[in-house]
N, C-alpha and C. Protein backbone atom coordinates (compact mmCIF):
# COMPACT_ATOMS: atom_id res chain seq x y z
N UNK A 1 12.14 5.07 -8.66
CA UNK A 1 11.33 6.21 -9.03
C UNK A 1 9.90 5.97 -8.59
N UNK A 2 9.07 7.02 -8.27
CA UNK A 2 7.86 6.70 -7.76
C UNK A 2 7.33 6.80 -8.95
N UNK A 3 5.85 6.45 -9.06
CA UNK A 3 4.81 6.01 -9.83
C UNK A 3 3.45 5.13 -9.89
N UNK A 4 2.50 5.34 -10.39
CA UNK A 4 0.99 5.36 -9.54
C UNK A 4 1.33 3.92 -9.14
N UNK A 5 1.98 2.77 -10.00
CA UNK A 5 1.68 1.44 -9.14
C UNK A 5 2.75 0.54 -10.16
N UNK A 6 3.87 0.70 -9.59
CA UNK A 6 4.98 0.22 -10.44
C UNK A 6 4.80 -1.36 -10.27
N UNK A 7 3.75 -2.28 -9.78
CA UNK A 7 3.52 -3.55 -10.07
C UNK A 7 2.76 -4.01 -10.92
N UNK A 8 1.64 -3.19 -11.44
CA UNK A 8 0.38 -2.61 -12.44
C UNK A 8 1.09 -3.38 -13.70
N UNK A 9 0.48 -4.35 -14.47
CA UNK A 9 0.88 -4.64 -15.78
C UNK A 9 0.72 -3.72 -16.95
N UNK A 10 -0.64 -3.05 -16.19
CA UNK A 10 -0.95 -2.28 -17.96
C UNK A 10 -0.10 -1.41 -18.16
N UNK A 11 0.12 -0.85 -19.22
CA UNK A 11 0.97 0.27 -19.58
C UNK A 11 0.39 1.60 -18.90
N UNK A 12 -0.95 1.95 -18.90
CA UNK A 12 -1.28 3.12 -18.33
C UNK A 12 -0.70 3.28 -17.09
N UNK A 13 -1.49 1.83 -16.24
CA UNK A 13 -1.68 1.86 -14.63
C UNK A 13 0.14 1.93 -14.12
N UNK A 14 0.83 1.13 -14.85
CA UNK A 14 2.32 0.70 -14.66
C UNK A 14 3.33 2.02 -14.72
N UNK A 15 2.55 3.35 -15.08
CA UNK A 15 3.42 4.43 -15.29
C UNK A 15 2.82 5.56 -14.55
N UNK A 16 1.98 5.51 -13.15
CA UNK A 16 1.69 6.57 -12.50
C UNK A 16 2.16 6.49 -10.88
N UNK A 17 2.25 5.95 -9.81
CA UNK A 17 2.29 6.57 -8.57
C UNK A 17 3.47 6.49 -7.74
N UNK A 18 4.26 6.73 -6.71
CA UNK A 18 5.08 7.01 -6.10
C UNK A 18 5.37 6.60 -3.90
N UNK A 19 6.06 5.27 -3.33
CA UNK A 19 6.67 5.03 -1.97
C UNK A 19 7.02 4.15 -1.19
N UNK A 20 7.10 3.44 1.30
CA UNK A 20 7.09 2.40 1.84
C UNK A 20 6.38 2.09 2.86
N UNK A 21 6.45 1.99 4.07
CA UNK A 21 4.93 2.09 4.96
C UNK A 21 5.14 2.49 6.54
N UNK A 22 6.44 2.91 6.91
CA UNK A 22 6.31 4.23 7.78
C UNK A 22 5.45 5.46 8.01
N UNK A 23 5.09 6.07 8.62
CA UNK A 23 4.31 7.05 9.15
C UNK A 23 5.15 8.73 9.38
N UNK A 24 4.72 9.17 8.58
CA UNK A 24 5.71 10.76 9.00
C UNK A 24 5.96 11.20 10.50
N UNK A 25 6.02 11.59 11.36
CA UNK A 25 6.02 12.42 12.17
C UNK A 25 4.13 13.14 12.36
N UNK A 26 3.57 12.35 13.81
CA UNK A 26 1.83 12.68 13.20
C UNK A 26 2.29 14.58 13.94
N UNK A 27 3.22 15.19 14.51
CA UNK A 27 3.07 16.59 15.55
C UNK A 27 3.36 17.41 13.89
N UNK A 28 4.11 16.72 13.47
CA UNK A 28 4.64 17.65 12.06
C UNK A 28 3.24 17.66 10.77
N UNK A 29 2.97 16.39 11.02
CA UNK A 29 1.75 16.94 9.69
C UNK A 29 0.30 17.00 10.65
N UNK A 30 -0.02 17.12 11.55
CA UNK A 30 -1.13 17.83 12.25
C UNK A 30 -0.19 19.59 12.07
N UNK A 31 0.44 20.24 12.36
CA UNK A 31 0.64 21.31 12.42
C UNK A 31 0.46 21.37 11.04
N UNK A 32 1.44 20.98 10.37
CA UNK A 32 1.24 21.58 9.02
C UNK A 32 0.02 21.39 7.81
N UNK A 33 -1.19 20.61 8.24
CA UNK A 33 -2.39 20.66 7.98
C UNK A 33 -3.40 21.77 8.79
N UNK A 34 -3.11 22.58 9.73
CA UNK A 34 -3.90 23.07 10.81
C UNK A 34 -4.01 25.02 9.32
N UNK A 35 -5.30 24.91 9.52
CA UNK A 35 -5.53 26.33 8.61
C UNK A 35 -6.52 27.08 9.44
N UNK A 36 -7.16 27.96 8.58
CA UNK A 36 -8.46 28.39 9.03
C UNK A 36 -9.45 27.69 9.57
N UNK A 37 -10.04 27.88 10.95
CA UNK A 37 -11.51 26.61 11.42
C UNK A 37 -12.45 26.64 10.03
N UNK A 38 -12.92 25.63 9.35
CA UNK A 38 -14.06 25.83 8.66
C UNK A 38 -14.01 25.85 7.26
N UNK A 39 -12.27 26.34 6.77
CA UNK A 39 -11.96 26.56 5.67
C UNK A 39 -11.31 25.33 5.09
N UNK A 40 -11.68 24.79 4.17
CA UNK A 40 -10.87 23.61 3.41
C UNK A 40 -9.49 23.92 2.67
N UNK A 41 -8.53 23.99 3.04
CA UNK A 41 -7.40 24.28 2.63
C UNK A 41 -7.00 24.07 0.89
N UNK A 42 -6.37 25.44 0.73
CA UNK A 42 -6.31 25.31 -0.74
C UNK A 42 -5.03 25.78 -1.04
N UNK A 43 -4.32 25.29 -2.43
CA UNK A 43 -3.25 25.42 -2.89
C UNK A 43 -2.85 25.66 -4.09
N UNK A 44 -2.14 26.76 -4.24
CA UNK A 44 -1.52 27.55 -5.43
C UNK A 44 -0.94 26.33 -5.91
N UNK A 45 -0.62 25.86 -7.44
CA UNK A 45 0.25 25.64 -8.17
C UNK A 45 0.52 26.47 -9.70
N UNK A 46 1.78 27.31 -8.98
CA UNK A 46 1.75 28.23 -10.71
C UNK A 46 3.06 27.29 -11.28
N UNK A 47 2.48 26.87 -12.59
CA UNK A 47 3.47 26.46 -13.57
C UNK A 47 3.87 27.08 -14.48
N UNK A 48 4.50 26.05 -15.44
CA UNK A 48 5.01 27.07 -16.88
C UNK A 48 3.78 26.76 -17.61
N UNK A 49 2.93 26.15 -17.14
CA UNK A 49 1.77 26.44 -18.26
C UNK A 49 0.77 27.54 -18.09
N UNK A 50 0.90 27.46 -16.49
CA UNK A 50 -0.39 28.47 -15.97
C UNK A 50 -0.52 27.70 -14.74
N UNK A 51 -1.45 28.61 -14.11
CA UNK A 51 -1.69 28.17 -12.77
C UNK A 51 -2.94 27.56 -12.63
N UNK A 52 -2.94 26.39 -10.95
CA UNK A 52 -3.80 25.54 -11.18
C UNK A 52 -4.04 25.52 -9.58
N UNK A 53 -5.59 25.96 -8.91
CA UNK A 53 -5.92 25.86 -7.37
C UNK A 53 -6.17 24.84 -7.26
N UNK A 54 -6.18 24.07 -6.23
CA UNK A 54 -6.30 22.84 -5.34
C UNK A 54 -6.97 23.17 -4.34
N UNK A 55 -8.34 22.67 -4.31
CA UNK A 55 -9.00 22.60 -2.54
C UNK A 55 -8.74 21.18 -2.27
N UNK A 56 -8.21 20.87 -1.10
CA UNK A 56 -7.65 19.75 -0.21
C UNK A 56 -8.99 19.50 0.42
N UNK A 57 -9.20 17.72 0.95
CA UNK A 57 -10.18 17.56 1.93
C UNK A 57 -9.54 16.68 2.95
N UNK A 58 -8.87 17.57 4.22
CA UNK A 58 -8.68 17.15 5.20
C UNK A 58 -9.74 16.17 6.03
N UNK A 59 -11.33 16.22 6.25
CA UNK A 59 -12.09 15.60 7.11
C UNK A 59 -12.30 14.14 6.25
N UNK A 60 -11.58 13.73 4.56
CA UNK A 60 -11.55 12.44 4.22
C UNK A 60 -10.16 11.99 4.12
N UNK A 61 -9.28 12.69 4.13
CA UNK A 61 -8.23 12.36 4.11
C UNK A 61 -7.11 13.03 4.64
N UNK A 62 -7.64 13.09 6.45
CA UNK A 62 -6.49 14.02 7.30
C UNK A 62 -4.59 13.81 7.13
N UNK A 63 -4.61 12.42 6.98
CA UNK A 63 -2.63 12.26 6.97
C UNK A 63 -2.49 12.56 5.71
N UNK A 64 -2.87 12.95 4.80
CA UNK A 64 -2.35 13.13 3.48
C UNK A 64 -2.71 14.12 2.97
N UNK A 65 -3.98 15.02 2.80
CA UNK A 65 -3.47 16.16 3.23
C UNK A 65 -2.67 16.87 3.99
N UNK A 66 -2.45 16.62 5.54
CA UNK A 66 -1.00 17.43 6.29
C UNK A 66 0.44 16.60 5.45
N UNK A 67 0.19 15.82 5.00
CA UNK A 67 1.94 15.41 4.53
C UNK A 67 1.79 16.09 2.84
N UNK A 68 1.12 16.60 2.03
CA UNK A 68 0.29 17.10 1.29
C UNK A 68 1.01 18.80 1.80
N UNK A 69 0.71 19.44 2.81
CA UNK A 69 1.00 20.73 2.99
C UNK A 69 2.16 20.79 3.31
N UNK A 70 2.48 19.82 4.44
CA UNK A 70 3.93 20.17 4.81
C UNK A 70 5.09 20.14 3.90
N UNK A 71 4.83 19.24 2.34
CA UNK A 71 5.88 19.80 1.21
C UNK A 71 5.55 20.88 0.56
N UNK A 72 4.42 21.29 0.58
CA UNK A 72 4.43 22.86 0.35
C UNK A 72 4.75 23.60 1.12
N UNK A 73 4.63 23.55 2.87
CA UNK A 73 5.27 24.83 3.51
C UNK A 73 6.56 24.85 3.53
N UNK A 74 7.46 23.66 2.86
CA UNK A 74 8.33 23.72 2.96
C UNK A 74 9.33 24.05 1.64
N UNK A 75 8.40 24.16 0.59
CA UNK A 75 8.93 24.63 -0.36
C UNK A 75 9.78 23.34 -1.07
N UNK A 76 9.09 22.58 -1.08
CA UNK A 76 9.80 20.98 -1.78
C UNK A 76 9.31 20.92 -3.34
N UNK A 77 7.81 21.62 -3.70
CA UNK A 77 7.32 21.39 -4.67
C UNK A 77 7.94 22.13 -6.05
N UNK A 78 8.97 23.31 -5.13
CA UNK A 78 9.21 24.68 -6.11
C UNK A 78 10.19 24.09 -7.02
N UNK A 79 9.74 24.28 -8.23
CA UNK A 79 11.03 23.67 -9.31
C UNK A 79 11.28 22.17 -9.72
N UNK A 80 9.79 21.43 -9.14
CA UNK A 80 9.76 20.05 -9.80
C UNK A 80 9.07 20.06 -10.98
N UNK A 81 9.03 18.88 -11.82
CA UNK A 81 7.97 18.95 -12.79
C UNK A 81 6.59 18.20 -12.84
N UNK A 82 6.13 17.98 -13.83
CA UNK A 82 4.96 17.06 -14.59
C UNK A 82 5.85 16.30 -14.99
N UNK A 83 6.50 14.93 -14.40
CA UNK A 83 7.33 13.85 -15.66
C UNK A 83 7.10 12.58 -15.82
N UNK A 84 5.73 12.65 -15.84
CA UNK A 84 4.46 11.79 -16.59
C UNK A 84 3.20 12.32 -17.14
N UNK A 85 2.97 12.68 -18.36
CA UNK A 85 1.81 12.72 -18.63
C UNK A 85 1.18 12.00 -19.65
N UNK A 86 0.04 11.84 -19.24
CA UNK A 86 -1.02 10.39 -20.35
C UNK A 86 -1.94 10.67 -20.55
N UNK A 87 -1.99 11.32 -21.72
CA UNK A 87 -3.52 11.73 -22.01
C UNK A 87 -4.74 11.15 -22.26
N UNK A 88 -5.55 10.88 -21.40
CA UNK A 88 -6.94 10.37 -21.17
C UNK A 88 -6.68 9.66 -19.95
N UNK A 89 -5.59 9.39 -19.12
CA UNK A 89 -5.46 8.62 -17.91
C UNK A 89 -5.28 9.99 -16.75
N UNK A 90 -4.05 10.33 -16.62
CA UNK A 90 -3.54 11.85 -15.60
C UNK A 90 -2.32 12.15 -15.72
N UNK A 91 -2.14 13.13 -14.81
CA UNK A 91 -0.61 14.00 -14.98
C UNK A 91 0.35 13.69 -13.48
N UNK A 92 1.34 13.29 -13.95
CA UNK A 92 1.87 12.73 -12.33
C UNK A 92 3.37 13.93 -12.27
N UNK A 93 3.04 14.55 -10.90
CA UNK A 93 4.55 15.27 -10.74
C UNK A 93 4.84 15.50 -8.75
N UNK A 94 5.59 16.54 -8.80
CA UNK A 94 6.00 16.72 -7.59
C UNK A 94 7.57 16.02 -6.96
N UNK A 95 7.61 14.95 -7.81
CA UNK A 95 8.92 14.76 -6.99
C UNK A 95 10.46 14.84 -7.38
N UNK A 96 10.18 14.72 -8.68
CA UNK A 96 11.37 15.35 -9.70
C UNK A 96 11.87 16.52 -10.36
N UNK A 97 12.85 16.79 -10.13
CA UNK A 97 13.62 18.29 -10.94
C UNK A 97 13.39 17.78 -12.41
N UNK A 98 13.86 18.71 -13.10
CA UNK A 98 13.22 18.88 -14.33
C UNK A 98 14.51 18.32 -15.24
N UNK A 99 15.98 17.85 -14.77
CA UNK A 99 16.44 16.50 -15.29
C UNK A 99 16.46 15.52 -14.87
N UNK A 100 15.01 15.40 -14.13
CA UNK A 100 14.44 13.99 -13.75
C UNK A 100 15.30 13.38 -12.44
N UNK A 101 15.84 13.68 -11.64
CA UNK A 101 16.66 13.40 -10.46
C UNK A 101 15.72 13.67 -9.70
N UNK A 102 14.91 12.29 -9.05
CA UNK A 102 14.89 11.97 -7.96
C UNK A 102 14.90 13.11 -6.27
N UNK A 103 14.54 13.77 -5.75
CA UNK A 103 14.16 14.75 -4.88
C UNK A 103 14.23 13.69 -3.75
N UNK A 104 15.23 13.68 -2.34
CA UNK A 104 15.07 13.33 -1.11
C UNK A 104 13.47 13.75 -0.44
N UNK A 105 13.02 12.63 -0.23
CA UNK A 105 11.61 12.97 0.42
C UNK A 105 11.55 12.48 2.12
N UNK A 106 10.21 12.58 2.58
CA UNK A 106 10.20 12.20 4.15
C UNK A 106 9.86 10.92 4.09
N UNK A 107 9.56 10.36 5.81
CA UNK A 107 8.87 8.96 5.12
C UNK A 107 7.80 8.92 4.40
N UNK A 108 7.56 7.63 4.19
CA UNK A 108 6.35 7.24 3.45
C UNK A 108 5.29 7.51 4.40
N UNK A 109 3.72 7.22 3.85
CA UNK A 109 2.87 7.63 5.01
C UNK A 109 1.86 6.15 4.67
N UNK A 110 0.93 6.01 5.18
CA UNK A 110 -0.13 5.23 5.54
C UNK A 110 -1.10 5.26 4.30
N UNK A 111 -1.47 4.59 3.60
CA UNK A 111 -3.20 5.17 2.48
C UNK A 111 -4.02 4.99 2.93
N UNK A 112 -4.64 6.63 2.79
CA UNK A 112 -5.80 6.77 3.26
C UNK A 112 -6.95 6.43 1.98
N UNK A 113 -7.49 4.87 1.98
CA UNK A 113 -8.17 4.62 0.90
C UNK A 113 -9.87 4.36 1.17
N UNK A 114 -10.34 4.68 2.19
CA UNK A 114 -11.82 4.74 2.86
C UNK A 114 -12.66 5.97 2.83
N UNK A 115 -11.98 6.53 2.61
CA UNK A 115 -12.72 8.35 2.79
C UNK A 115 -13.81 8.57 2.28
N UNK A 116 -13.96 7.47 0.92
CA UNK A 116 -15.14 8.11 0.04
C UNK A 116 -15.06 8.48 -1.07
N UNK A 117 -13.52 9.17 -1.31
CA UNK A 117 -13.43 10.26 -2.38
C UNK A 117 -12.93 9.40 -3.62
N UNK A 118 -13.79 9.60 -4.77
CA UNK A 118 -13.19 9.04 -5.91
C UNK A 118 -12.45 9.55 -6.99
N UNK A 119 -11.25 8.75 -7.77
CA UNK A 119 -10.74 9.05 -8.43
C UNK A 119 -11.55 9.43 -10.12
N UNK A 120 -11.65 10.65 -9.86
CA UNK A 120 -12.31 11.28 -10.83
C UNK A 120 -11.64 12.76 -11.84
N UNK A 121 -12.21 12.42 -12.53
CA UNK A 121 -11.60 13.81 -13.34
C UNK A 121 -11.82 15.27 -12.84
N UNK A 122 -10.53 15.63 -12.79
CA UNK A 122 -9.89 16.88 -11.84
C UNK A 122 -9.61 16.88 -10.85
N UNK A 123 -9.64 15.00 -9.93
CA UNK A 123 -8.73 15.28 -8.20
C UNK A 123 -7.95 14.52 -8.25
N UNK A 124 -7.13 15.36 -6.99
CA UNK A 124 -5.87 14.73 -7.18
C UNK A 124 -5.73 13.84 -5.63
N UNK A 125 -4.49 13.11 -6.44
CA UNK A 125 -4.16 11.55 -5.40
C UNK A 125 -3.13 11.42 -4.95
N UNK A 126 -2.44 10.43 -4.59
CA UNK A 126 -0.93 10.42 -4.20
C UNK A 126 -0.54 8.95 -5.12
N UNK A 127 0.69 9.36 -5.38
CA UNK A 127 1.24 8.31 -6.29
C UNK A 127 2.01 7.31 -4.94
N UNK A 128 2.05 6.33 -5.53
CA UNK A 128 2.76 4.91 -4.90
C UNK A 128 3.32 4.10 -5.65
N UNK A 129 4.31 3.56 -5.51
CA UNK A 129 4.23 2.17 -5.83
C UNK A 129 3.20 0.72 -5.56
N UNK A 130 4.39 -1.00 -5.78
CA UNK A 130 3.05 -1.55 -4.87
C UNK A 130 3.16 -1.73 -3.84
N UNK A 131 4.04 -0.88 -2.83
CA UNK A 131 3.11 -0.98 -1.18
C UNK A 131 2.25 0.21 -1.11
N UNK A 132 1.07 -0.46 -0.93
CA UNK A 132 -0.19 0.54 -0.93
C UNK A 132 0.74 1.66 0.32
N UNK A 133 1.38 1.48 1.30
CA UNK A 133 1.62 2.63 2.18
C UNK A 133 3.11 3.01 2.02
N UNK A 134 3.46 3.27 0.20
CA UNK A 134 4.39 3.81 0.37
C UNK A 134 4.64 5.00 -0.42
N UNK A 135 3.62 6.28 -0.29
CA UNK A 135 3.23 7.50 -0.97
C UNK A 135 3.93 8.32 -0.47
N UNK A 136 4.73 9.46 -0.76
CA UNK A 136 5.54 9.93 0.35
C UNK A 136 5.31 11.78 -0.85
N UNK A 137 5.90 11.93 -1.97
CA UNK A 137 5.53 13.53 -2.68
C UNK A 137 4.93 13.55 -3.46
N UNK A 138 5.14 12.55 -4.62
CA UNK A 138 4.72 12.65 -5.38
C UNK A 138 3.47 12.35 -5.73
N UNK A 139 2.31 13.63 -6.79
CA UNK A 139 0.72 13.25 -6.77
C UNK A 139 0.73 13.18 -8.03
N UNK A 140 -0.52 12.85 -8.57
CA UNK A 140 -1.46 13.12 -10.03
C UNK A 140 -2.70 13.39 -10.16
N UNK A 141 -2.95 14.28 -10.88
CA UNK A 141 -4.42 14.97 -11.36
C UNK A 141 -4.89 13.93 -12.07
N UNK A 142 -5.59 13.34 -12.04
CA UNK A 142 -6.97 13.02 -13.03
C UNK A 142 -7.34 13.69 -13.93
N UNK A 143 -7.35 13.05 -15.32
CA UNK A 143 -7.72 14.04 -16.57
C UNK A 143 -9.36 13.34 -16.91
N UNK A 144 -9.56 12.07 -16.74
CA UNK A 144 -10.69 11.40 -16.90
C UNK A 144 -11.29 10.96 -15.44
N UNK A 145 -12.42 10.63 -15.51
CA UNK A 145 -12.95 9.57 -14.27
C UNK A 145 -11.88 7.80 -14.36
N UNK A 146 -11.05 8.09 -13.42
CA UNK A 146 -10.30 6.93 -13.60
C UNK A 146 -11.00 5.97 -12.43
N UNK A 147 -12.21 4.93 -12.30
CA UNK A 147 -12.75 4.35 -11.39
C UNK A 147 -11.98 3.06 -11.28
N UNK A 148 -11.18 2.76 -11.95
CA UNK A 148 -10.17 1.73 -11.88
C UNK A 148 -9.35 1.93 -10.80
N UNK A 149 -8.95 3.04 -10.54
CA UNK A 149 -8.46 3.54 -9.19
C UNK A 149 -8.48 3.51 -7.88
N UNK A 150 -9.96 3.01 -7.79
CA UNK A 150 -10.98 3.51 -6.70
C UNK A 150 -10.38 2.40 -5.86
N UNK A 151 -11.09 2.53 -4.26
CA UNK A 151 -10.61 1.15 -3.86
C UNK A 151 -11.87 0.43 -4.13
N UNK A 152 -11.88 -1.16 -4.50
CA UNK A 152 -10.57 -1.66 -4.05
C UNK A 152 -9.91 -1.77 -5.50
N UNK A 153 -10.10 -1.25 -6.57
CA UNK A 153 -8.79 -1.55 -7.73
C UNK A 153 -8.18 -1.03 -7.32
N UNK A 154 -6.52 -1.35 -8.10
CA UNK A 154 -6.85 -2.16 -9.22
C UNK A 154 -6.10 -3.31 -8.73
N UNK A 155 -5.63 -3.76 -7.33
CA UNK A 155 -4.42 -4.54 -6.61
C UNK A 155 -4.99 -4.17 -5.10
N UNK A 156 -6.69 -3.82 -4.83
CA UNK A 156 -7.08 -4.69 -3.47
C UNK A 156 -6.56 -3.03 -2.65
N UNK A 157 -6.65 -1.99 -3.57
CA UNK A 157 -5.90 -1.04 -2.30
C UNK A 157 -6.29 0.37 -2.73
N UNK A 158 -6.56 0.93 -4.25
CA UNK A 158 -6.94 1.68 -4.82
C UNK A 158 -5.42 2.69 -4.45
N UNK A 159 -6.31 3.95 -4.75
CA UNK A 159 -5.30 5.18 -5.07
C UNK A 159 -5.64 6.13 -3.59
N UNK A 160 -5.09 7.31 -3.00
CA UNK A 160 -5.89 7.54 -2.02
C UNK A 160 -5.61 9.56 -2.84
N UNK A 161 -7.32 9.83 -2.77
CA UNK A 161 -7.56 10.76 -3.34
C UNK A 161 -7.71 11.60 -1.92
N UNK A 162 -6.96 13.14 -2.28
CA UNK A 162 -7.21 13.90 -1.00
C UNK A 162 -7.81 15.69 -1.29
N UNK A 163 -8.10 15.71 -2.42
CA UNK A 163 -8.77 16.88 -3.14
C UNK A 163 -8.82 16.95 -4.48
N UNK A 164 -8.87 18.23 -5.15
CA UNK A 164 -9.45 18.27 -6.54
C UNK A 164 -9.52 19.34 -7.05
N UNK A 165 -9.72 19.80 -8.32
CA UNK A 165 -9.02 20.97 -9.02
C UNK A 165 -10.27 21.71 -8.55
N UNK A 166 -10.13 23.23 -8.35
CA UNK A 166 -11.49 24.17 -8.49
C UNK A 166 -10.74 25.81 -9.29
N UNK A 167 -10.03 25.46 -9.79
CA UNK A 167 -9.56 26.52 -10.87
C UNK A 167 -8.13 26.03 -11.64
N UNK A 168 -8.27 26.07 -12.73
CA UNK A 168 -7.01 25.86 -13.43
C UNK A 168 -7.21 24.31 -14.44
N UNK A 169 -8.52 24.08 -14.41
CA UNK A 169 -8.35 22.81 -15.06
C UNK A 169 -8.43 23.12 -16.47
N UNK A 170 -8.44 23.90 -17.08
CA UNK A 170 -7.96 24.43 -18.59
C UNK A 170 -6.41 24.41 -18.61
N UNK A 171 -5.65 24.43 -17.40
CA UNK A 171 -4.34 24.28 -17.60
C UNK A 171 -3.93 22.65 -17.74
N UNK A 172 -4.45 22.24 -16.39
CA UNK A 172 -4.13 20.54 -16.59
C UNK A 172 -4.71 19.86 -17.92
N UNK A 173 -5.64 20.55 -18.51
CA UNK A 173 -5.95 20.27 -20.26
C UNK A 173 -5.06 20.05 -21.03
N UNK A 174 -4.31 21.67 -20.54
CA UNK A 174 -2.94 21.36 -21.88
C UNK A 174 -2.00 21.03 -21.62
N UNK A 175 -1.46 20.51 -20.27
CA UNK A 175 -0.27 19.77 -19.78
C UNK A 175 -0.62 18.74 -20.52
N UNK A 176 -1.89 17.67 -20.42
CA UNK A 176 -2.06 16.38 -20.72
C UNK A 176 -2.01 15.78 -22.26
N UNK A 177 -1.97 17.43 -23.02
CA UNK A 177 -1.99 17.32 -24.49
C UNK A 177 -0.34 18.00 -24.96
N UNK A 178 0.07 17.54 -23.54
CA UNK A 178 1.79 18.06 -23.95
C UNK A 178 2.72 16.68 -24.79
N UNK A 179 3.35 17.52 -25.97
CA UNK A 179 4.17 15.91 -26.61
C UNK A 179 5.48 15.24 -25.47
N UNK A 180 5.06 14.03 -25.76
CA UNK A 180 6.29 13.56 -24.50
C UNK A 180 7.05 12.42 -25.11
N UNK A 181 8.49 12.44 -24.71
CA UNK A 181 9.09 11.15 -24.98
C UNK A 181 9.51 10.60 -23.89
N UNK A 182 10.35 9.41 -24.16
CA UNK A 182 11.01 8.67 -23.21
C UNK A 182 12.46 9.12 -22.89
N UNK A 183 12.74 9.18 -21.42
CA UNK A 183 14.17 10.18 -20.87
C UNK A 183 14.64 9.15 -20.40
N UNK A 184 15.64 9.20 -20.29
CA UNK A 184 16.91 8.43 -18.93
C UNK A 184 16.13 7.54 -18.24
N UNK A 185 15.59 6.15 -19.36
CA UNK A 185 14.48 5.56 -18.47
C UNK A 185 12.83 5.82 -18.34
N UNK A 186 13.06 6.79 -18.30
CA UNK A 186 11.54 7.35 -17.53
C UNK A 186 10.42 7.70 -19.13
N UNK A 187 9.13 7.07 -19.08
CA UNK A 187 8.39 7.03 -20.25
C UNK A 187 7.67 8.23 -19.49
N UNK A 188 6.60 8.42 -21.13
CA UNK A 188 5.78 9.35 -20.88
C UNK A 188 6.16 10.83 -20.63
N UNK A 189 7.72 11.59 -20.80
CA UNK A 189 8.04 12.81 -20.40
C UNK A 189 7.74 13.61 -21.51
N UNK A 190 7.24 14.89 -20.74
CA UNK A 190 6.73 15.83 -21.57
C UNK A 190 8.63 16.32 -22.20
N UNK A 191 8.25 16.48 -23.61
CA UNK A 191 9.45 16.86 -24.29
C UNK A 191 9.82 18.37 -24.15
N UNK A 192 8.88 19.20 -23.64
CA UNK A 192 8.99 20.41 -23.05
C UNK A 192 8.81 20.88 -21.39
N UNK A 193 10.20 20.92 -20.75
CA UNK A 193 9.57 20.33 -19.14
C UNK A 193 8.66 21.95 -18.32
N UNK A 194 7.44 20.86 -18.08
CA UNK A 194 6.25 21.55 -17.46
C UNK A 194 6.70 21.18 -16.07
N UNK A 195 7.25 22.77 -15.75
CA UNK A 195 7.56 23.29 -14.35
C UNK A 195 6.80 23.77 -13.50
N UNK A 196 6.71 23.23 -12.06
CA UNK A 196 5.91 23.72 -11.08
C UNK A 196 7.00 24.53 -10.53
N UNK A 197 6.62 26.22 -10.89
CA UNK A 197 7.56 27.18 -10.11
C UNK A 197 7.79 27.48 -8.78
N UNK A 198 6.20 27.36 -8.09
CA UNK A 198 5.78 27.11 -6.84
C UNK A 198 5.16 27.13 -6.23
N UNK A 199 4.42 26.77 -5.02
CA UNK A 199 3.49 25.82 -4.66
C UNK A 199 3.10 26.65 -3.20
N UNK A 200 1.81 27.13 -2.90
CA UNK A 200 1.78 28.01 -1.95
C UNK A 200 0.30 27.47 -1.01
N UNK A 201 0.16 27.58 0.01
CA UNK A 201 -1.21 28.01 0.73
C UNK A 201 -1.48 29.08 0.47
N UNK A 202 -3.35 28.94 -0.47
CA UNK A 202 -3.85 30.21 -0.09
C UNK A 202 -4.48 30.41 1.39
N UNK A 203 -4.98 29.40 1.93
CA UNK A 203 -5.94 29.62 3.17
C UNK A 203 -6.03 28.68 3.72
């Protein structure tokens, strides 16, 4: 199962990111990053809680934003959940159906951990395990400034952040204050599953 850094001792860090260290296809995620000249690409997520925009920053983090869009143009995100959330740490979803099964993904991609961008409250990252380059769907929002994240924590490699909320963060509020138990394994599940219905480019 993916998760922010399944080598992480702490209990927080040990239950967020999601991958191995292959490279996608660069013709497939250059196309499917390519938008408006000028416009920073942004993304619908309507859930069962409410909906939540995403502006992406391609010029700090070009491979992960396009591997970032291309599971949205492809409609990978529609009908996964939130099946981690930790309130005061973040909300991790994207790669699981909502009885927690695992979603066939592409390869893993590269971390992009230089860009600049910090793990802060309201952007979002890509989950991994511990090969720093093995991030492949699954992300998490930031509910706090998590600088533990940053590179080089918290294991010499950080998290690689590729945008950040600019509407909807009253929703990721109450995902993070959702009650959760432990499923088939998997800690931290919201006991009411918070569904991403689906996942769109606005621009």
């Amino acid at each position: 199962m993916m998760m922010i850094h399944s080598t992480i001792k702490s209990v927080l860090l040990a239950t967020v990111l999601g991958v191995s260290a292959l490279l996608a296809p660069p013709d497939a995620l250059a196309q499917a990053a390519a938008g408006k000249a000028g416009a920073a690409p942004r993304v619908l997520l309507e859930t069962s809680e409410g909906n939540i925009t995403l502006e992406l920053n391609p010029d700090k983090a070009p491979q992960t934003v396009a591997n970032f869009l291309a599971y949205v143009n492809d409609g990978f995100y529609n009908g996964t959940v939130f099946h981690r959330v930790i309130d005061g740490f973040m909300i991790q979803g994207g790669g699981m159906t909502a009885d927690l099964k695992q979603k066939p993904t592409r390869a893993p991609i590269a971390l992009e951990n230089r860009g600049g961008l910090k793990n802060e409250r309201g952007t979002i990252a890509m989950a991994r395990t511990g090969d720093p380059n093995s991030a492949t769907a699954q992300f998490f929002i930031n509910v706090v400034d998590n600088g533990r994240l940053d590179y080089p924590n918290p294991d010499g490699y950080g998290y690689a952040v590729f945008g950040k909320v600019v509407d909807g963060m009253s929703v990721v509020d109450k995902i993070k204050g959702a009650p959760t138990t432990s499923m088939g394994g998997n800690q931290n599940v919201p006991v009411a599953a918070v569904v991403i219905r689906s996942a769109k480019v606005l621009r």
